[in-house]
PDB file of N, CA and C in Angstrom:
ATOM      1  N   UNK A   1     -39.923 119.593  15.108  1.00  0.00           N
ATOM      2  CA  UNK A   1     -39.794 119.097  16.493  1.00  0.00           C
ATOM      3  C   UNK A   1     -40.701 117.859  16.687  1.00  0.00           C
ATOM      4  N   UNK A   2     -41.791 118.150  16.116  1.00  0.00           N
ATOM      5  CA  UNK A   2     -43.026 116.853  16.204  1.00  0.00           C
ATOM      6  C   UNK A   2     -42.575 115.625  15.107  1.00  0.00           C
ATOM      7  N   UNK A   3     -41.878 116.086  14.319  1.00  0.00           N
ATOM      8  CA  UNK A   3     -40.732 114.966  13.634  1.00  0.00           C
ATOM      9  C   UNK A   3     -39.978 113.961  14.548  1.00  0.00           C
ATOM     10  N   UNK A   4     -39.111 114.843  15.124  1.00  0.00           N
ATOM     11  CA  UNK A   4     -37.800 114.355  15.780  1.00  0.00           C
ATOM     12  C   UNK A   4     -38.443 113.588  16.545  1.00  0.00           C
ATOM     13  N   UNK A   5     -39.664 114.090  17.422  1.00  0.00           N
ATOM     14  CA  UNK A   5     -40.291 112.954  18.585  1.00  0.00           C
ATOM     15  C   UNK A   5     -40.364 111.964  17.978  1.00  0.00           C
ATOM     16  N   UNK A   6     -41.230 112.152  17.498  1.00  0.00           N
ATOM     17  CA  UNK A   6     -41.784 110.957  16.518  1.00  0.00           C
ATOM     18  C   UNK A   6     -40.573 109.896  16.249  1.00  0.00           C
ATOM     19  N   UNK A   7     -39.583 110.302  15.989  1.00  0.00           N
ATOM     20  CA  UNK A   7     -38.847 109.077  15.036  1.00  0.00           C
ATOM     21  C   UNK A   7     -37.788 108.673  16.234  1.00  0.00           C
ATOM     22  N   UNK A   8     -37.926 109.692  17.257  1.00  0.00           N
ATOM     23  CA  UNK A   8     -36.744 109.041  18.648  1.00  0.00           C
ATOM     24  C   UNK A   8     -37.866 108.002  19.555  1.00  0.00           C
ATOM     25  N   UNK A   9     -39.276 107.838  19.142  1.00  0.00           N
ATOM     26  CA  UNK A   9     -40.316 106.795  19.488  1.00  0.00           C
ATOM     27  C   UNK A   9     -39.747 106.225  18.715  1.00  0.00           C
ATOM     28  N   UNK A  10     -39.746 106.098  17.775  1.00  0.00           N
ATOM     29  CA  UNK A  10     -39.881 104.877  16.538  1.00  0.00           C
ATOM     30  C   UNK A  10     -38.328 104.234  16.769  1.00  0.00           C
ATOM     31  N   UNK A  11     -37.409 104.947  17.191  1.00  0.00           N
ATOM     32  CA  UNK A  11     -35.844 104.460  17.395  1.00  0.00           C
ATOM     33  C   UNK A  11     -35.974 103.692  18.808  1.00  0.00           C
ATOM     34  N   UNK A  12     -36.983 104.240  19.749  1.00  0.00           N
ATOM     35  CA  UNK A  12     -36.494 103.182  21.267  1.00  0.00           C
ATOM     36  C   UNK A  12     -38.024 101.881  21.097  1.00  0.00           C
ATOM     37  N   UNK A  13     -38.738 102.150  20.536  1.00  0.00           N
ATOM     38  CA  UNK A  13     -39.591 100.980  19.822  1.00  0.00           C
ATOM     39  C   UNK A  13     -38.676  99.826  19.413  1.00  0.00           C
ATOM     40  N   UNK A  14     -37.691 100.133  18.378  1.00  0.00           N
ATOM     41  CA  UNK A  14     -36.919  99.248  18.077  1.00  0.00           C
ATOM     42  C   UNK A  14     -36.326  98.649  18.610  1.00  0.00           C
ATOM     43  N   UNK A  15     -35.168  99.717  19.668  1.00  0.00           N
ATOM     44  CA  UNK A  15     -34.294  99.155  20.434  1.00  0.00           C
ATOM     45  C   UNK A  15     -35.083  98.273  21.310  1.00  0.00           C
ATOM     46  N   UNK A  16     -36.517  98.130  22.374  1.00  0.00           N
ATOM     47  CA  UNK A  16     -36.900  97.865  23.060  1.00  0.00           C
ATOM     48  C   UNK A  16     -37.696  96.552  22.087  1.00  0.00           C
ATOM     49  N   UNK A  17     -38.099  96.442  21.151  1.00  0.00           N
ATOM     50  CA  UNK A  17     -37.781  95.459  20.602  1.00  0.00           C
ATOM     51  C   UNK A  17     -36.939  94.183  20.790  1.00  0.00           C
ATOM     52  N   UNK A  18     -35.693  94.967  19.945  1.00  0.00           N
ATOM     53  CA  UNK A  18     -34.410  94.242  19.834  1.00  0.00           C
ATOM     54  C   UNK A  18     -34.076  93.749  21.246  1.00  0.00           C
ATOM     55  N   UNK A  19     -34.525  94.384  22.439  1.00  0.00           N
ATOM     56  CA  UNK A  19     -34.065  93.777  23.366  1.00  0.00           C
ATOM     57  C   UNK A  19     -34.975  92.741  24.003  1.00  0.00           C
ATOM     58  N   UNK A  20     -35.945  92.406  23.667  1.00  0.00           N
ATOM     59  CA  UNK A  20     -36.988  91.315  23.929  1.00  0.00           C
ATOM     60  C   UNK A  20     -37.205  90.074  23.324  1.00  0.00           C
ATOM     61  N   UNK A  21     -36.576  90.584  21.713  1.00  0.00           N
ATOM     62  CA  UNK A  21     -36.090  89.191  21.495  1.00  0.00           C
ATOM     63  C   UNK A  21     -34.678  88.865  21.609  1.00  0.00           C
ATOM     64  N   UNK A  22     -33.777  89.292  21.863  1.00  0.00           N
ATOM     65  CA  UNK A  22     -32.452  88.935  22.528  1.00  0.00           C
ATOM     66  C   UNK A  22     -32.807  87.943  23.807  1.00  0.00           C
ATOM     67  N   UNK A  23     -33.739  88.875  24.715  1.00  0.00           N
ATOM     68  CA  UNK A  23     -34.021  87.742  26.013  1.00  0.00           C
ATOM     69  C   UNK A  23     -34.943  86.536  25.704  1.00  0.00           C
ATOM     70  N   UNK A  24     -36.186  86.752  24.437  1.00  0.00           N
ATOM     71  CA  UNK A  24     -36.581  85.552  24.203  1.00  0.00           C
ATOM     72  C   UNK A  24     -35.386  84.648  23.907  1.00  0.00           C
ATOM     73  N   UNK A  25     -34.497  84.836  23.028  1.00  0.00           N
ATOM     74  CA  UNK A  25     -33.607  84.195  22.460  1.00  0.00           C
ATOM     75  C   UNK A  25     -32.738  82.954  24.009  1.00  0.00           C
ATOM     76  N   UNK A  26     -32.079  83.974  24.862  1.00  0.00           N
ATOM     77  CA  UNK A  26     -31.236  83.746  25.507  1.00  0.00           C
ATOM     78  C   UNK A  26     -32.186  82.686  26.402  1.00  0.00           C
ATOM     79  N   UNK A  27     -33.397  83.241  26.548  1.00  0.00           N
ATOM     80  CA  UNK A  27     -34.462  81.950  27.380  1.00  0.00           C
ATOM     81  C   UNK A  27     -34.291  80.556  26.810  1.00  0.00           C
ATOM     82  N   UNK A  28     -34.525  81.084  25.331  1.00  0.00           N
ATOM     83  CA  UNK A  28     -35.087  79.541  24.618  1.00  0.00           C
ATOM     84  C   UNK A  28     -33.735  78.540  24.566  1.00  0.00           C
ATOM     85  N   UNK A  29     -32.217  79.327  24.817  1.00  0.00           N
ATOM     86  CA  UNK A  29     -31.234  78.717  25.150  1.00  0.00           C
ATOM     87  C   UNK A  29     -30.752  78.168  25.702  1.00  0.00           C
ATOM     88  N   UNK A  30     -31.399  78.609  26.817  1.00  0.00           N
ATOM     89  CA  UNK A  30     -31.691  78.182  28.526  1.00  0.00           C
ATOM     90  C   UNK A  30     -32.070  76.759  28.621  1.00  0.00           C
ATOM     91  N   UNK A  31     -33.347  76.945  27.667  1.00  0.00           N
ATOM     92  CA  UNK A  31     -34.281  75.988  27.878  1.00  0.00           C
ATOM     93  C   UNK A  31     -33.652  74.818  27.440  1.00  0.00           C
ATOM     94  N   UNK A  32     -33.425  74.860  26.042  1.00  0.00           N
ATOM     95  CA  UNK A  32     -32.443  74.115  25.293  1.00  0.00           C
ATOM     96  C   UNK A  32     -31.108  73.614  25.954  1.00  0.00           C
ATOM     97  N   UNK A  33     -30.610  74.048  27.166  1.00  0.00           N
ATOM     98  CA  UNK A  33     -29.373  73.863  27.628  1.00  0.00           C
ATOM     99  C   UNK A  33     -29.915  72.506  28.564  1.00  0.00           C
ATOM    100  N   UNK A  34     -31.353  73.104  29.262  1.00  0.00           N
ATOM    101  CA  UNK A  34     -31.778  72.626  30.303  1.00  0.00           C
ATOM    102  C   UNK A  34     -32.262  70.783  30.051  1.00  0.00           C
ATOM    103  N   UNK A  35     -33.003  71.142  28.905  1.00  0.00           N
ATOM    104  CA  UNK A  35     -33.488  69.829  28.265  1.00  0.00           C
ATOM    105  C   UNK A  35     -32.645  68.715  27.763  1.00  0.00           C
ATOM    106  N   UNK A  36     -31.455  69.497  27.395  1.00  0.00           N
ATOM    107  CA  UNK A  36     -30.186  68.402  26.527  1.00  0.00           C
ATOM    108  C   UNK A  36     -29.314  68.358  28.191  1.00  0.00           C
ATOM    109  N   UNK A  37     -29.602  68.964  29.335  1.00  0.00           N
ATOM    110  CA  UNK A  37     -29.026  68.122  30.754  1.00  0.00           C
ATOM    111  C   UNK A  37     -29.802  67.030  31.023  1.00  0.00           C
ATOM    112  N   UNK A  38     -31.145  67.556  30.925  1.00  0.00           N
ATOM    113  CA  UNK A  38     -31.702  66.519  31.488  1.00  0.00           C
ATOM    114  C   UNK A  38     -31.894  65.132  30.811  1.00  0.00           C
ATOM    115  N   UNK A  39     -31.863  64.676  29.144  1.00  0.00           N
ATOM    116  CA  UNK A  39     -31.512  64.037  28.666  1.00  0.00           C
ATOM    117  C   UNK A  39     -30.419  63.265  28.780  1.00  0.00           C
ATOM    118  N   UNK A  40     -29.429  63.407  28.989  1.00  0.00           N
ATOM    119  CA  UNK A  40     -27.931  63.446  29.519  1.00  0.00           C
ATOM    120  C   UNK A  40     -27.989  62.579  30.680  1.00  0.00           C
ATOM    121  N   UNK A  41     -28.714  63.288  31.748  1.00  0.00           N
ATOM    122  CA  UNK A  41     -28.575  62.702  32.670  1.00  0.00           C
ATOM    123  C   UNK A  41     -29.638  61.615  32.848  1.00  0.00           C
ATOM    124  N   UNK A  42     -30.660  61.495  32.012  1.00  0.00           N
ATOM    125  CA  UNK A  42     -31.301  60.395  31.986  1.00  0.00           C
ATOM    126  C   UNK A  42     -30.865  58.942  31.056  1.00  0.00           C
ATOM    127  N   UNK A  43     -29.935  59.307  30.401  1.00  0.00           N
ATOM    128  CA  UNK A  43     -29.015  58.755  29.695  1.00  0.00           C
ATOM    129  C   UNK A  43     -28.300  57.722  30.388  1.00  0.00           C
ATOM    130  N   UNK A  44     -27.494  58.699  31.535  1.00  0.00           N
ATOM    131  CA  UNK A  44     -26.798  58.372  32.658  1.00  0.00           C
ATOM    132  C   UNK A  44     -27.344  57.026  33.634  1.00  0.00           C
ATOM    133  N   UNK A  45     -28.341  57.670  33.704  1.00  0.00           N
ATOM    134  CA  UNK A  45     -29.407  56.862  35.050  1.00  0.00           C
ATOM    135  C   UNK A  45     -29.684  55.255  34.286  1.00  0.00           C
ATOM    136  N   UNK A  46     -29.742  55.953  33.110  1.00  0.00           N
ATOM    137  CA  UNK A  46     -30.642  54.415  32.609  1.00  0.00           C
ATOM    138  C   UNK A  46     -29.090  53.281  32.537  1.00  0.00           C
ATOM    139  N   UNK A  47     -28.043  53.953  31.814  1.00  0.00           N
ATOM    140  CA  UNK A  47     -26.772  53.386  31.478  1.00  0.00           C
ATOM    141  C   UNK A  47     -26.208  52.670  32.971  1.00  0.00           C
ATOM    142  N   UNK A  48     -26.220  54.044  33.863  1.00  0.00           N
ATOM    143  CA  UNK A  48     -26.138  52.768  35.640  1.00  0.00           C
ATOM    144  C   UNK A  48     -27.374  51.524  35.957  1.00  0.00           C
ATOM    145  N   UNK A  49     -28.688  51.932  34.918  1.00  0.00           N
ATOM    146  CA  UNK A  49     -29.470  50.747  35.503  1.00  0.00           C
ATOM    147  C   UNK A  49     -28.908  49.441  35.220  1.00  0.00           C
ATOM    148  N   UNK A  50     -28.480  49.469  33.756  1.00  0.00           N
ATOM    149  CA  UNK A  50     -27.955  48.288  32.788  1.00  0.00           C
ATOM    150  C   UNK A  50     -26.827  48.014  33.177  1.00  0.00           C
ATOM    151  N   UNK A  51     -26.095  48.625  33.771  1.00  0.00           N
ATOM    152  CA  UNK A  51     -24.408  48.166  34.563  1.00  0.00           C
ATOM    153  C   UNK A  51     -24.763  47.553  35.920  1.00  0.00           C
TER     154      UNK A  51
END
């Protein structure tokens, strides 16, 4: 019984893990989405300065 605990810790350790870097992940995607807009649109701005 002091087994089974033990290793159904060690199974939601993981999962709770796995799910923290999923959301690091999906952040740093974010971020990455956010940075290549704002590039983009500074792109933009500068391309209307020169027109």
């Amino acid at each position: 019984i002091i087994v089974i605990m033990i290793t159904i810790m060690v199974v939601m350790m993981m999962m709770v893990i796995m799910m923290m870097m999923m959301m690091l992940m999906t952040m740093m995607m974010i971020i990455t989405n956010t940075i290549t807009m704002m590039m983009i649109i500074t792109n933009t701005i500068t391309m209307m300065m020169i027109y």
